[in-house]
PDB file of N, CA and C in Angstrom:
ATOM      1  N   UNK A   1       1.627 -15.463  17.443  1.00  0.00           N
ATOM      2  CA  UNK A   1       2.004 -14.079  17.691  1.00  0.00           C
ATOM      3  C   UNK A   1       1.097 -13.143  16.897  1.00  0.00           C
ATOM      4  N   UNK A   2       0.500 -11.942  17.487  1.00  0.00           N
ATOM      5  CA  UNK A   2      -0.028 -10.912  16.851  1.00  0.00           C
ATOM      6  C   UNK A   2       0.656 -10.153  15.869  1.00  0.00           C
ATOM      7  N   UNK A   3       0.453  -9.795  14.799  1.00  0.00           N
ATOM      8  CA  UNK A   3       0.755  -9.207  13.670  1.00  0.00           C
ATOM      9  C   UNK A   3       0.613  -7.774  13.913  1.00  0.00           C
ATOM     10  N   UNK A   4       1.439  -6.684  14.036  1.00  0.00           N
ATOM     11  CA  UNK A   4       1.214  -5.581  13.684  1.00  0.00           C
ATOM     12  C   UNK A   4       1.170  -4.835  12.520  1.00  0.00           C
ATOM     13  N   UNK A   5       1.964  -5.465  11.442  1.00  0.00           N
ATOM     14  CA  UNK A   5       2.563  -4.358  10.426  1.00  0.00           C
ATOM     15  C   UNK A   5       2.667  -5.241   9.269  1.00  0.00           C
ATOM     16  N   UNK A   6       2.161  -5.320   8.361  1.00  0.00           N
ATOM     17  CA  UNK A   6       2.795  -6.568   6.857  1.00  0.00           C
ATOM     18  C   UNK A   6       2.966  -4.964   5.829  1.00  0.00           C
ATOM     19  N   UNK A   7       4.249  -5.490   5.111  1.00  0.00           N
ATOM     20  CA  UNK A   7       4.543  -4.494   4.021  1.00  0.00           C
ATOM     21  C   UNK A   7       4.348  -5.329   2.770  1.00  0.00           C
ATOM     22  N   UNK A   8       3.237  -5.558   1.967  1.00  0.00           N
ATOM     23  CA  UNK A   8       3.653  -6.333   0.764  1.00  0.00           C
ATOM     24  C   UNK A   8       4.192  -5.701  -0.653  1.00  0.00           C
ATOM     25  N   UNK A   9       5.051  -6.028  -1.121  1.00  0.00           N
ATOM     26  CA  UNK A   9       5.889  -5.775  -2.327  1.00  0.00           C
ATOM     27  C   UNK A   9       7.298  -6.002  -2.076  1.00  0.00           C
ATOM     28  N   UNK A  10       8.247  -5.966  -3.376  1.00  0.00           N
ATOM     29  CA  UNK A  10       9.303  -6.020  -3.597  1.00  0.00           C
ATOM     30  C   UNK A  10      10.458  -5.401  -2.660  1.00  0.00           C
ATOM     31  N   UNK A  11       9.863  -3.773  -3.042  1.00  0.00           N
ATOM     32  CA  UNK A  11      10.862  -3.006  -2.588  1.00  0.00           C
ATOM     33  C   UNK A  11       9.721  -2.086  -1.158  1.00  0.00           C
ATOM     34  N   UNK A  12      10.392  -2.310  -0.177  1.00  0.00           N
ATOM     35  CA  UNK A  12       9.899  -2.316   1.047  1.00  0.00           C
ATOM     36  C   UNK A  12       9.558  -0.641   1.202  1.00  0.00           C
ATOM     37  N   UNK A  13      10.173   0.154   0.415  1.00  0.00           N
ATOM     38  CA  UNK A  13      10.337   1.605   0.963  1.00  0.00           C
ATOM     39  C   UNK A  13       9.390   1.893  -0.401  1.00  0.00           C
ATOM     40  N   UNK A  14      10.054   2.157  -1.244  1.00  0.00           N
ATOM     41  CA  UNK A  14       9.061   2.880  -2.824  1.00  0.00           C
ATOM     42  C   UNK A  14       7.929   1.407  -3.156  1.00  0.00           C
ATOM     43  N   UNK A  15       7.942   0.232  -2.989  1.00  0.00           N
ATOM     44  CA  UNK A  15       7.092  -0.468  -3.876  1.00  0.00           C
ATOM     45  C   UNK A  15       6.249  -1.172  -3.235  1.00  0.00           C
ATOM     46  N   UNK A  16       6.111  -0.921  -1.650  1.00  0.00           N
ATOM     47  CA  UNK A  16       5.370  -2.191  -1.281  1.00  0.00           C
ATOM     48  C   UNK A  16       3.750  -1.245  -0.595  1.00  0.00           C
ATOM     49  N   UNK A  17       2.949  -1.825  -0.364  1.00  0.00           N
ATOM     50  CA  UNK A  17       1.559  -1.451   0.489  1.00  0.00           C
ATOM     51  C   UNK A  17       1.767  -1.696   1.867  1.00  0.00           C
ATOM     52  N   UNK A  18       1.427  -0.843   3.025  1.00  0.00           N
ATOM     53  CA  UNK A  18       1.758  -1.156   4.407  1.00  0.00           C
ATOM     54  C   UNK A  18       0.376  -1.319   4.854  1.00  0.00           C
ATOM     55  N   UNK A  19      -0.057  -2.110   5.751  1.00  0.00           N
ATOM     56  CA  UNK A  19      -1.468  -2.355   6.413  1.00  0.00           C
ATOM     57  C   UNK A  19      -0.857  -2.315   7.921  1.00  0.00           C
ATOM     58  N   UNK A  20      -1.454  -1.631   8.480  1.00  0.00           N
ATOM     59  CA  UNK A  20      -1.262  -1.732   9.958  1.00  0.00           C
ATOM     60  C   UNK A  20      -2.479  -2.049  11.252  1.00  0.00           C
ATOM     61  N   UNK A  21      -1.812  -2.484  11.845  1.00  0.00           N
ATOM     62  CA  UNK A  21      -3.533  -3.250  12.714  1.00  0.00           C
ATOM     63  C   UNK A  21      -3.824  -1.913  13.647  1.00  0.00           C
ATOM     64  N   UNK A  22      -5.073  -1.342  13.453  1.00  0.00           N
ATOM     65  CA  UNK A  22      -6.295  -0.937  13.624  1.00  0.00           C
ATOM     66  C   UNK A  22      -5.920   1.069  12.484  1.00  0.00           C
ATOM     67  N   UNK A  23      -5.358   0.513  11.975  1.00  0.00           N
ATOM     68  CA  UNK A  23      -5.568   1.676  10.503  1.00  0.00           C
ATOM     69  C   UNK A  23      -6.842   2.290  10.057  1.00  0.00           C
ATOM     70  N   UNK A  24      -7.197   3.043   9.994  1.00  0.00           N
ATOM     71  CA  UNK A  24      -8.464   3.457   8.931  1.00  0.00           C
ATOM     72  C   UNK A  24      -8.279   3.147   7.926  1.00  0.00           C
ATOM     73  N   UNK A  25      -9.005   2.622   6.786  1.00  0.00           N
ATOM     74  CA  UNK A  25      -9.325   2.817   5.838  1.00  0.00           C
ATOM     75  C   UNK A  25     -10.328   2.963   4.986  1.00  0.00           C
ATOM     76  N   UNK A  26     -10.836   2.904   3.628  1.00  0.00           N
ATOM     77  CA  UNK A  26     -11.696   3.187   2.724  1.00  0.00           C
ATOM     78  C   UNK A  26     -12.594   4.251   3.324  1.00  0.00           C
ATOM     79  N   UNK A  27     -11.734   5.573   3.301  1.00  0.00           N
ATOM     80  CA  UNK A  27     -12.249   6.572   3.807  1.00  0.00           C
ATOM     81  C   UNK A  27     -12.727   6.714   5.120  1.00  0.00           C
ATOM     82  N   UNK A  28     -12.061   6.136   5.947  1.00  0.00           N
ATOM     83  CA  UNK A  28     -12.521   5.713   7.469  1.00  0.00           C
ATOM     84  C   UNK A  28     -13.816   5.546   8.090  1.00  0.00           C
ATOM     85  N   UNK A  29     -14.548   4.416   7.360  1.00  0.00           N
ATOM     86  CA  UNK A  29     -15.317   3.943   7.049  1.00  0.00           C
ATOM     87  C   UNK A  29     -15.406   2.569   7.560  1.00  0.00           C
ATOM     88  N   UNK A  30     -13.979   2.087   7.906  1.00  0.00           N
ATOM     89  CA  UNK A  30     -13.359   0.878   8.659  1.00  0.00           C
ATOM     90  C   UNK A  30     -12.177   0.955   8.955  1.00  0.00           C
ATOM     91  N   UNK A  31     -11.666  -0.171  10.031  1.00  0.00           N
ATOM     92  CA  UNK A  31     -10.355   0.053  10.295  1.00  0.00           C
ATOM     93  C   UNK A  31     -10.005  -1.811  10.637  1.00  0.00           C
ATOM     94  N   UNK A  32      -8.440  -1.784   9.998  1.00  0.00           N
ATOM     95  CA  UNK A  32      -7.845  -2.812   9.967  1.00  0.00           C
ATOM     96  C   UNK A  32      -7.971  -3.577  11.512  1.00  0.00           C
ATOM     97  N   UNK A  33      -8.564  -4.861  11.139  1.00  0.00           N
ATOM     98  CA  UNK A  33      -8.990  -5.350  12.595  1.00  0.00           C
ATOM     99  C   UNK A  33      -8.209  -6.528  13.280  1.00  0.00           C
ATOM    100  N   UNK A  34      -7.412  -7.624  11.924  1.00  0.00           N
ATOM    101  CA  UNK A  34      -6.662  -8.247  12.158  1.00  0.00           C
ATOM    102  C   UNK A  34      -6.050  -8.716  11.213  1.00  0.00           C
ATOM    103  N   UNK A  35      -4.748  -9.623  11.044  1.00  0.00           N
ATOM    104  CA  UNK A  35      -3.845  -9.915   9.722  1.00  0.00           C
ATOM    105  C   UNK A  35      -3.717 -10.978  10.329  1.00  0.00           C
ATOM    106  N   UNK A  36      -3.542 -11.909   9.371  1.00  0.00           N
ATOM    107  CA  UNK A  36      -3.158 -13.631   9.694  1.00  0.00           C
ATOM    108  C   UNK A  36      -2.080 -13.744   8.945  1.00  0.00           C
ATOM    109  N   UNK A  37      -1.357 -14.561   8.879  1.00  0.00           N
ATOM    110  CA  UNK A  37      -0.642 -15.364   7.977  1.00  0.00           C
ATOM    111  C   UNK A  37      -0.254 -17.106   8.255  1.00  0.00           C
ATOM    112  N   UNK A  38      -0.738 -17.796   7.338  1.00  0.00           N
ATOM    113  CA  UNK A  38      -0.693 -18.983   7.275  1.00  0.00           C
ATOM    114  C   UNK A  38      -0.416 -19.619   6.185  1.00  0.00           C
ATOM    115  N   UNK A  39      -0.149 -21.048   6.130  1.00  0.00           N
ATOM    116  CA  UNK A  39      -0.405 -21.613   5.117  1.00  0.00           C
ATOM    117  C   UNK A  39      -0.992 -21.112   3.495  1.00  0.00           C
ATOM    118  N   UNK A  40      -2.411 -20.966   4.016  1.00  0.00           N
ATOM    119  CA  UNK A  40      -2.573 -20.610   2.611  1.00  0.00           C
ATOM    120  C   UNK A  40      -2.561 -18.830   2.455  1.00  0.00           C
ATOM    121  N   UNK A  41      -1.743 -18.218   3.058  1.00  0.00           N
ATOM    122  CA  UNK A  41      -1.229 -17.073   2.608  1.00  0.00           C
ATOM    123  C   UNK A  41      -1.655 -16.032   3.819  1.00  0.00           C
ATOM    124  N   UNK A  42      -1.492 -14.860   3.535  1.00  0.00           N
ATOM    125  CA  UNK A  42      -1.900 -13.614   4.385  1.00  0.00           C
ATOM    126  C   UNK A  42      -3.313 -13.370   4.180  1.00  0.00           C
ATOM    127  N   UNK A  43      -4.007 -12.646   4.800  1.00  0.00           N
ATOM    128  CA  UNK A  43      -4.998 -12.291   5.042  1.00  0.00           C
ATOM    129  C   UNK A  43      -5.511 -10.754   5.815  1.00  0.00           C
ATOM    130  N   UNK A  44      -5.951 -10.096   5.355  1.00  0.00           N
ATOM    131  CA  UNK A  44      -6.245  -8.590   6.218  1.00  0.00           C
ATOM    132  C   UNK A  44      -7.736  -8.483   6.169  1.00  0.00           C
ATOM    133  N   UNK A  45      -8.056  -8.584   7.732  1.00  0.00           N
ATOM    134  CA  UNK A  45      -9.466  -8.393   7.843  1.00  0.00           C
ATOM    135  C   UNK A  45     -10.213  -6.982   8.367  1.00  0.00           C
ATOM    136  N   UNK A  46     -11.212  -6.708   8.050  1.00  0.00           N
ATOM    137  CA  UNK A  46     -11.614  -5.143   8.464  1.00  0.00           C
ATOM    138  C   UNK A  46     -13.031  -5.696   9.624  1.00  0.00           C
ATOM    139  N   UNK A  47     -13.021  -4.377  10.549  1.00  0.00           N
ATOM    140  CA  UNK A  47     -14.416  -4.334  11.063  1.00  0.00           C
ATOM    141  C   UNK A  47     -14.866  -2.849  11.007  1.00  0.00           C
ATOM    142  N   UNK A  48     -16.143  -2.729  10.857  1.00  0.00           N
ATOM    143  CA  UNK A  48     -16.942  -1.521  10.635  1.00  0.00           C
ATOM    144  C   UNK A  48     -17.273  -0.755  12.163  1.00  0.00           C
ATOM    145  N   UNK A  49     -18.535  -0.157  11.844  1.00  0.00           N
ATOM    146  CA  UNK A  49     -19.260   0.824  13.346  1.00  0.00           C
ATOM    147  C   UNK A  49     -19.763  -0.780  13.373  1.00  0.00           C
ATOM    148  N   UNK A  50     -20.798  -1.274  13.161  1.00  0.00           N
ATOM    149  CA  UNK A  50     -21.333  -1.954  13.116  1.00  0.00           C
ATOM    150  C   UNK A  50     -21.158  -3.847  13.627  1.00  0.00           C
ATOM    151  N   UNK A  51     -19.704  -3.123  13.629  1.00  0.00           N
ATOM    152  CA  UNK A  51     -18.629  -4.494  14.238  1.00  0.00           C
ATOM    153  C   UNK A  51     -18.799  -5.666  13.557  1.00  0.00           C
ATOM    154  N   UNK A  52     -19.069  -5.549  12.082  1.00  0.00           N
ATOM    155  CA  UNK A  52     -19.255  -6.401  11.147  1.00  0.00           C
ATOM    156  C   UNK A  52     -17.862  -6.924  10.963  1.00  0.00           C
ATOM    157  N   UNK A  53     -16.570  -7.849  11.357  1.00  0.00           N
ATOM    158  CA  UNK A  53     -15.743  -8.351  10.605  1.00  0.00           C
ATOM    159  C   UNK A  53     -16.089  -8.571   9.024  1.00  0.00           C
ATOM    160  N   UNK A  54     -14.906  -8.146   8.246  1.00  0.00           N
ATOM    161  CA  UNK A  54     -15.165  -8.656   6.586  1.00  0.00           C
ATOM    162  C   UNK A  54     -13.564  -9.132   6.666  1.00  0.00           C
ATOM    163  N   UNK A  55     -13.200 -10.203   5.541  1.00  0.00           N
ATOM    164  CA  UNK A  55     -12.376 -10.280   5.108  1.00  0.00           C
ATOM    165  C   UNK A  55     -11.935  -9.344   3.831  1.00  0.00           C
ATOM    166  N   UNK A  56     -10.675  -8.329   3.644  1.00  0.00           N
ATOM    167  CA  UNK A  56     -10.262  -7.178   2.395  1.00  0.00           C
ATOM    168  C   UNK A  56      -9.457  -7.774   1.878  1.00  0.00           C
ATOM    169  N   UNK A  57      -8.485  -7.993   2.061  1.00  0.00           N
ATOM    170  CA  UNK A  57      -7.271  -8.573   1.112  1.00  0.00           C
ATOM    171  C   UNK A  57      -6.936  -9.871   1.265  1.00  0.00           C
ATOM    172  N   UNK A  58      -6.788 -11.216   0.480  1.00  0.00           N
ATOM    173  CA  UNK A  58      -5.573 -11.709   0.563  1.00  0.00           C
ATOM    174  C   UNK A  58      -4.468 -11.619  -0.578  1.00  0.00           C
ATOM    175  N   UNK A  59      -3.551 -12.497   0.498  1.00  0.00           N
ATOM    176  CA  UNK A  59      -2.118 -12.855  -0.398  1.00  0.00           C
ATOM    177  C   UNK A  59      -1.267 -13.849  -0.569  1.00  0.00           C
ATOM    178  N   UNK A  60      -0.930 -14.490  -1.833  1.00  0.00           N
ATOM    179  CA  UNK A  60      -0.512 -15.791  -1.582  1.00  0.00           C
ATOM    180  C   UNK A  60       0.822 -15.708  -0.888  1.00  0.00           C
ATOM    181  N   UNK A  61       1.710 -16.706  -0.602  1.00  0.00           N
ATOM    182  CA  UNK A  61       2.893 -16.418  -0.013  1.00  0.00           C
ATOM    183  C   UNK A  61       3.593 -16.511  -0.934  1.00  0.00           C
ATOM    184  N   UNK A  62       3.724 -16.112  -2.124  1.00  0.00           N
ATOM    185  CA  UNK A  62       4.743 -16.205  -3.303  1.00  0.00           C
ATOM    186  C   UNK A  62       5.068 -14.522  -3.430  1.00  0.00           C
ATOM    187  N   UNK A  63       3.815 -13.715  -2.623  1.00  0.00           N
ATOM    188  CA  UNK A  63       4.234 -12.525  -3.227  1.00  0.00           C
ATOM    189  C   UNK A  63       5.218 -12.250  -1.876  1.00  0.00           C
ATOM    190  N   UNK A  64       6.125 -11.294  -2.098  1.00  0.00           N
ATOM    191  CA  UNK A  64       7.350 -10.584  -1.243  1.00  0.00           C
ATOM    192  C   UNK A  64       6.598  -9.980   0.188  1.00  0.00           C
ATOM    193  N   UNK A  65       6.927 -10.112   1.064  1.00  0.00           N
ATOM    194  CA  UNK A  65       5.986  -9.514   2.271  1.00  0.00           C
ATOM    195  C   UNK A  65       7.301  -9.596   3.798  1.00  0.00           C
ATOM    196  N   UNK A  66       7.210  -8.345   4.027  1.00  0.00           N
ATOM    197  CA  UNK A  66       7.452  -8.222   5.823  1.00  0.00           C
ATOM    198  C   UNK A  66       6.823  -8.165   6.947  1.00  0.00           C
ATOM    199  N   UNK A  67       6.534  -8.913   7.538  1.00  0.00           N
ATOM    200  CA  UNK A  67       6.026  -9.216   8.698  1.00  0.00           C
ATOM    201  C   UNK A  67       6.431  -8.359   9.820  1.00  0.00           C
ATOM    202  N   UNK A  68       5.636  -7.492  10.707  1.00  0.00           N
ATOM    203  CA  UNK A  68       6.466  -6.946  11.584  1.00  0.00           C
ATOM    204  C   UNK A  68       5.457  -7.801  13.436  1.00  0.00           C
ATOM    205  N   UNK A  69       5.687  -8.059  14.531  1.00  0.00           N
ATOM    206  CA  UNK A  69       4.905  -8.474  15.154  1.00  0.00           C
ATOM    207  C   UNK A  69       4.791  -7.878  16.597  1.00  0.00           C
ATOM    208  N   UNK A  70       3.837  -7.689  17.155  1.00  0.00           N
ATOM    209  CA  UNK A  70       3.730  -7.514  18.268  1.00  0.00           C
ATOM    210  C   UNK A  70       4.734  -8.065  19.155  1.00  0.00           C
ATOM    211  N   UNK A  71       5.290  -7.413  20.225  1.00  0.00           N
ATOM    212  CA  UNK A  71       6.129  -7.601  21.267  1.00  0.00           C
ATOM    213  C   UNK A  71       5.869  -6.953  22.753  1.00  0.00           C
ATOM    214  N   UNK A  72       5.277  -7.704  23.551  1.00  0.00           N
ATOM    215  CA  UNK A  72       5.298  -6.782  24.902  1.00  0.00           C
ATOM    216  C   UNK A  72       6.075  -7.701  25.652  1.00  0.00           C
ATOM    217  N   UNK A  73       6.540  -6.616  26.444  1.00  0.00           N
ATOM    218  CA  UNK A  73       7.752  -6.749  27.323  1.00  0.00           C
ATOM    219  C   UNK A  73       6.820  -6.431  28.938  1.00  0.00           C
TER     220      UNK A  73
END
């Protein structure tokens, strides 16, 4: 299933970071291109103009995280 939305932290509203798939970030400069989660943890990948995929974040699965996922009907 496609990943839309991971919230990581504790407290979902005041404490956690939200990444959302195709977000801008680092000054929109890139935008969130895809999120995994597996085994060895989460993952948030970026692509540029340049359509360079990079891997930005991971996360082990010990830290607190909500998953939200794609659904078409």
């Amino acid at each position: 299933m496609e990943i839309r939305k991971i919230s990581i932290g504790p407290d979902y509203k005041s404490g956690a970071m939200h990444y959302i798939l195709n977000q801008d970030v680092l000054g929109g400069t890139h935008t969130i291109h895809l999120i995994t989660n597996n085994s060895e943890g989460i993952k948030v990948y970026l692509i540029n103009d340049k359509e360079e995929v990079l891997l930005w974040k991971s996360f082990t699965n010990t830290i607190p995280a909500s998953i939200e996922y794609n659904i078409y009907f």
